[in-house]
Protein backbone atom coordinates (compact mmCIF):
# COMPACT_ATOMS: atom_id res chain seq x y z
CA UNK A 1 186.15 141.29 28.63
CA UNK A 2 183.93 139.55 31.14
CA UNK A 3 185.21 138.77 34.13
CA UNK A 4 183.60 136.89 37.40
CA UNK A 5 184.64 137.37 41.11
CA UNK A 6 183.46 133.85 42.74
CA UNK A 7 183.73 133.32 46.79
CA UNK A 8 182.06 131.49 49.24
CA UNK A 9 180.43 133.86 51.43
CA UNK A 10 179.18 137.14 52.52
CA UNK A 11 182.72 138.52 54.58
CA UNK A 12 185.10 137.46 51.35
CA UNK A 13 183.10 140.07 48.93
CA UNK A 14 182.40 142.37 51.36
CA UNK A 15 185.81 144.22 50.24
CA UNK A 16 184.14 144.52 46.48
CA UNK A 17 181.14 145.08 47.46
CA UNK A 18 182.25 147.92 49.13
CA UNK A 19 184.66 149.66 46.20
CA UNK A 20 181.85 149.02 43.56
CA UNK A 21 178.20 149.45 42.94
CA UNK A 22 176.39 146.62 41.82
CA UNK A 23 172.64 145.45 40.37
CA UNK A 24 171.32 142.11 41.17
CA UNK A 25 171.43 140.02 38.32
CA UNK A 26 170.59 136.24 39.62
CA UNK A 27 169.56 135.07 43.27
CA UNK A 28 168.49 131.87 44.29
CA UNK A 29 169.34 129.80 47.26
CA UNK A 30 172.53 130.58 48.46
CA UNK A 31 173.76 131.79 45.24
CA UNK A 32 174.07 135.80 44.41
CA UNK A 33 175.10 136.68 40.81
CA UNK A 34 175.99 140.82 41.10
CA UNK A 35 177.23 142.79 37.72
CA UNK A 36 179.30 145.61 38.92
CA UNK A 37 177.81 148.91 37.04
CA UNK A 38 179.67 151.84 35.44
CA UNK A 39 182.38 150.12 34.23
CA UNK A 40 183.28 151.31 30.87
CA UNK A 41 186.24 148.56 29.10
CA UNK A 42 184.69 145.29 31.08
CA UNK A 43 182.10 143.65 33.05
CA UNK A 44 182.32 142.45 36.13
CA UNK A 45 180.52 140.40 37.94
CA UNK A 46 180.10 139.31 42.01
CA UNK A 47 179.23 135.48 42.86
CA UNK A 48 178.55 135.05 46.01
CA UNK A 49 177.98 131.14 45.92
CA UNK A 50 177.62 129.78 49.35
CA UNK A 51 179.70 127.24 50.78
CA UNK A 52 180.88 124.04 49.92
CA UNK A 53 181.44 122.02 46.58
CA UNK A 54 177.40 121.67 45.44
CA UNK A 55 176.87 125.35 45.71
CA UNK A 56 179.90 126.77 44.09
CA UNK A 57 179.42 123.86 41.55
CA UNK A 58 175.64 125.11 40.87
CA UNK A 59 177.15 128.70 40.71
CA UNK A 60 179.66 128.03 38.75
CA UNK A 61 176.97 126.14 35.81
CA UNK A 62 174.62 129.43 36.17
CA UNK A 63 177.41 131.47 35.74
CA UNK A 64 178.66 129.67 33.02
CA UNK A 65 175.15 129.16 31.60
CA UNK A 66 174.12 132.46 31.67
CA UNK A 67 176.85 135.37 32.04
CA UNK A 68 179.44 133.48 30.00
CA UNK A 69 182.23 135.15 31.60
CA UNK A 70 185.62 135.21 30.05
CA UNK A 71 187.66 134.08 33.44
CA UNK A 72 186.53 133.45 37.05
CA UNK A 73 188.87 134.34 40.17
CA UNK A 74 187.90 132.03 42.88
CA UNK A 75 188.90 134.31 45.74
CA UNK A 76 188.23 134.92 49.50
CA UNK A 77 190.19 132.78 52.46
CA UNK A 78 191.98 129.07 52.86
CA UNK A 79 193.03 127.50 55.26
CA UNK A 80 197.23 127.17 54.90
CA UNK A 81 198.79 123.63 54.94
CA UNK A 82 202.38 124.64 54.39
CA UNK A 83 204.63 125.83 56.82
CA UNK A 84 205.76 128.62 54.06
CA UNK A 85 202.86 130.59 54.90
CA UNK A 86 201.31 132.71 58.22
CA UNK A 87 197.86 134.05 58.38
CA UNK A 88 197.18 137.09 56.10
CA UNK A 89 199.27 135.67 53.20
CA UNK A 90 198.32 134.94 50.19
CA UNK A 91 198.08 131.79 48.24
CA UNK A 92 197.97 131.50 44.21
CA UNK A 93 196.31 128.69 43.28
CA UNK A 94 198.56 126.98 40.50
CA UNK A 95 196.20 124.05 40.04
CA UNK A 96 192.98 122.31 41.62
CA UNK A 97 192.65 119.28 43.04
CA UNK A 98 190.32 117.09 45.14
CA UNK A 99 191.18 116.44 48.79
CA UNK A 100 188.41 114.10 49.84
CA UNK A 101 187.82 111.82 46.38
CA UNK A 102 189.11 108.26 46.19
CA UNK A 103 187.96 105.75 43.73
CA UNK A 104 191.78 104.45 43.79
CA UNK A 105 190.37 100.72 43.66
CA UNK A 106 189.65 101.45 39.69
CA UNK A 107 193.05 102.60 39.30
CA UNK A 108 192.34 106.48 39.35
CA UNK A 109 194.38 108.97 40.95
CA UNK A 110 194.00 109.81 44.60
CA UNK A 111 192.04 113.02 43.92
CA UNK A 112 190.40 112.36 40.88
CA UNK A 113 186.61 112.02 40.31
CA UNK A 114 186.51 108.96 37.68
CA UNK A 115 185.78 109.87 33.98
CA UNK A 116 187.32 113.59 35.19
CA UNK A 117 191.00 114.95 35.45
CA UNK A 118 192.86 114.25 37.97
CA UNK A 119 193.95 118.17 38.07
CA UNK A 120 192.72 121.01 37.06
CA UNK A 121 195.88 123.61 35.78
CA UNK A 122 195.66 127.04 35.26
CA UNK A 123 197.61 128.20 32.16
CA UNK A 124 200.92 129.29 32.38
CA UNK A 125 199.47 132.65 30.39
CA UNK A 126 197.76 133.39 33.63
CA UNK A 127 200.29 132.15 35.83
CA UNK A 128 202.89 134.52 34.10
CA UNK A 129 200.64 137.63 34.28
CA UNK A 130 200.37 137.04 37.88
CA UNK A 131 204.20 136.81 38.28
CA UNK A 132 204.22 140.59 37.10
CA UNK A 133 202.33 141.31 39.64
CA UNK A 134 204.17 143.36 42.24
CA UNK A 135 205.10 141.76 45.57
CA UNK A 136 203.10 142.55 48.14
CA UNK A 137 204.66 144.68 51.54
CA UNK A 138 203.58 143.39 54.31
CA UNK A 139 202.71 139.73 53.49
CA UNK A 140 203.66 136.96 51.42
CA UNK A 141 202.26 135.73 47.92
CA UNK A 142 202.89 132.20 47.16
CA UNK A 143 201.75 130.34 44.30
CA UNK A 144 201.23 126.37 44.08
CA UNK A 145 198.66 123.43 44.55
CA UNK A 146 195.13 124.59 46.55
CA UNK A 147 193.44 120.90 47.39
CA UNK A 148 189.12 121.03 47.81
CA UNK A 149 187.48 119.01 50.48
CA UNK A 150 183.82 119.73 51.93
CA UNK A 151 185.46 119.92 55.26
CA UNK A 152 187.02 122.73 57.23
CA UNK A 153 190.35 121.47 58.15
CA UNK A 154 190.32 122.17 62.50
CA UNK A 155 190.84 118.01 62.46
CA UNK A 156 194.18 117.10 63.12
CA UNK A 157 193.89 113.82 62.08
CA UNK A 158 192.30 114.72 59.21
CA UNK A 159 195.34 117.13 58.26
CA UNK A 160 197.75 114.85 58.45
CA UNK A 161 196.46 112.38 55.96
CA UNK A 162 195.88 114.97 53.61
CA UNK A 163 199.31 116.44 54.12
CA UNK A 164 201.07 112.66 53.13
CA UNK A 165 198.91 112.15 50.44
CA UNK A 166 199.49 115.98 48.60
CA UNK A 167 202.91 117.05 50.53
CA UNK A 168 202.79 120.07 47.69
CA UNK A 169 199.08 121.38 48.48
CA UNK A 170 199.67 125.09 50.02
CA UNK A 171 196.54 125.42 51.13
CA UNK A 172 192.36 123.70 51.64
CA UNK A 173 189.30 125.48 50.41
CA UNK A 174 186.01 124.33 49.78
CA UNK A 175 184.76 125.69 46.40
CA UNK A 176 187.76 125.84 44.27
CA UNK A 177 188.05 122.34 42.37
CA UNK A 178 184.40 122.25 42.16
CA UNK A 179 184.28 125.86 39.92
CA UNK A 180 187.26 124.65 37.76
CA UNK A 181 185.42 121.15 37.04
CA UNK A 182 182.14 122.69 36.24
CA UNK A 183 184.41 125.71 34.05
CA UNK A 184 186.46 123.41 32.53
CA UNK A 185 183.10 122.10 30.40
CA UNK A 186 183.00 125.70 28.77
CA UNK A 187 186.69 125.90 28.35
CA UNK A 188 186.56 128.84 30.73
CA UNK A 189 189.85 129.27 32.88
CA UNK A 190 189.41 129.33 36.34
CA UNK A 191 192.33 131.43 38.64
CA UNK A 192 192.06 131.06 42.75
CA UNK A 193 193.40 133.70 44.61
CA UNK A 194 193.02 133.15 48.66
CA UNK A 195 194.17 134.96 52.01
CA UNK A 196 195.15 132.50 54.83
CA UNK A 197 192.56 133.19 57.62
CA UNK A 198 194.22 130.15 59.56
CA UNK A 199 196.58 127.28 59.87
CA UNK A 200 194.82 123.78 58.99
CA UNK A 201 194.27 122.06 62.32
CA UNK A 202 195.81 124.44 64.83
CA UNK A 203 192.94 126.18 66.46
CA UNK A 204 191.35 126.67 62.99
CA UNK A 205 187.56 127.69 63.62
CA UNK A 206 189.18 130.14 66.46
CA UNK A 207 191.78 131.81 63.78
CA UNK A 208 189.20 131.78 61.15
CA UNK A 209 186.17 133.79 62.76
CA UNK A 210 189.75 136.46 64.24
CA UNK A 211 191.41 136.67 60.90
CA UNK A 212 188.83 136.01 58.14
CA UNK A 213 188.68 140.30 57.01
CA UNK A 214 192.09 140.05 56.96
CA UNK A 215 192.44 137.24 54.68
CA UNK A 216 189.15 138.57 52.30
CA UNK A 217 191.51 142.18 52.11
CA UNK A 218 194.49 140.90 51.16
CA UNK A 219 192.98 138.54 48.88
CA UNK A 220 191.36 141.61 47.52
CA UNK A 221 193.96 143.79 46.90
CA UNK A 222 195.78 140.79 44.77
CA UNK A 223 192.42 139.87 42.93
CA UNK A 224 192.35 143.88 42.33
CA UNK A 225 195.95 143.70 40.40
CA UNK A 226 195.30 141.02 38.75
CA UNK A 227 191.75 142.25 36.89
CA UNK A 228 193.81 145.66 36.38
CA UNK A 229 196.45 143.76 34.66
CA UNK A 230 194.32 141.55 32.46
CA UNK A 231 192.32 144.05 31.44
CA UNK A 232 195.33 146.01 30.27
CA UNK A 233 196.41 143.37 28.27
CA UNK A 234 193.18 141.98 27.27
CA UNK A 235 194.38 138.33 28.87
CA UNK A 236 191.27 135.86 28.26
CA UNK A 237 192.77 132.45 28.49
């Protein structure tokens, strides 16, 4: 089994980085493609693919391209959009979908990049491994829509709109849709997996830099269960 760890930066695989050793397999740009060594029933790989939809789009077509990995977790921090949540839960990304897309005047979805999907749904095989995942102690797992915008959500303004047009989105990243669009051309299934490192447009740049380890731990220790798990039961789609 081949599985890839995909976040945006530096601080959200610190936590791997630091429980495994790893060779440099791929770096170019922005993007950092890592295989985890001395693992002996599956592969793992780091991608550390820089921020924003181009570069975790161009990661996620190397990655594809050349590691062929069986699943990628999308991990790291969100910002949270529902009032469920406080910083340093964490948010299970049920399906993807565009935040900042509208080509509504040719009668696509709000969302949905013409000639595309207008959502990108991870399987309920997935979704029902998670579920047997235990409950975490000391903060909250959720699971549900995660919207993708190349914006950081501090705009109030900006919020709001998204808020009426996706009431159901948990949580905004900026990477997530773009790795299960460019995944979903290799029929590879995509999971996201996120720690709340602040609440969309209430001090958000402030919360982010104070809470952003917090949210790359617990999203961590989730993403950790979750590879245990599938690799127990050999889950690859």
């Amino acid at each position: 089994m081949r599985i890839a760890i995909a976040a945006a930066m530096e601080e959200e695989l610190w936590p791997f980085r630091t429980s495994y050793q790893v060779e440099t397999r791929f770096h170019q740009g922005k993007i950092k493609i890592e295989e985890v060594i001395h693992q002996q029933n599956y592969q793992l790989f780091l991608v550390e693919t820089g921020i924003g939809k181009v570069n975790a789009g161009s990661a996620a077509a190397i990655l594809c391209e050349q590691f062929a990995p069986d699943v990628i977790v999308n991990t790291g921090s969100a910002g949270g959009f529902s009032d469920q949540l406080s910083v340093g839960d964490v948010v299970v990304g049920t399906s993807f979908r565009y935040s900042d897309v509208d080509a509504t005047g040719f009668d696509y979805e709000l969302g949905q990049v013409p000639q595309m999907p207008a959502s990108y749904d991870v399987s309920q095989g997935w979704l029902a491994l998670i579920e047997q995942l235990p409950q975490p102690a000391s903060y909250k797992r959720i699971k549900g829509l995660v919207v993708t915008a190349d914006s950081f959500m501090s705009n109030q303004g900006q919020v709001k709109q998204i808020k009426e047009a996706f009431p159901k989105a948990l949580a905004s990243d900026m990477e997530g849709t773009a790795i299960a669009q460019v995944a979903s051309f290799y029929r590879i299934p995509v999971l996201n997996i996120r720690g709340i490192s602040d609440i969309a447009g209430t001090d958000a740049p402030q919360a982010f830099d104070a809470n952003i380890n917090l949210a790359a731990n617990h999203a961590f220790e989730q993403t950790q269960l979750l590879i245990q798990k599938a690799v127990e039961e050999n889950v690859t789609n």
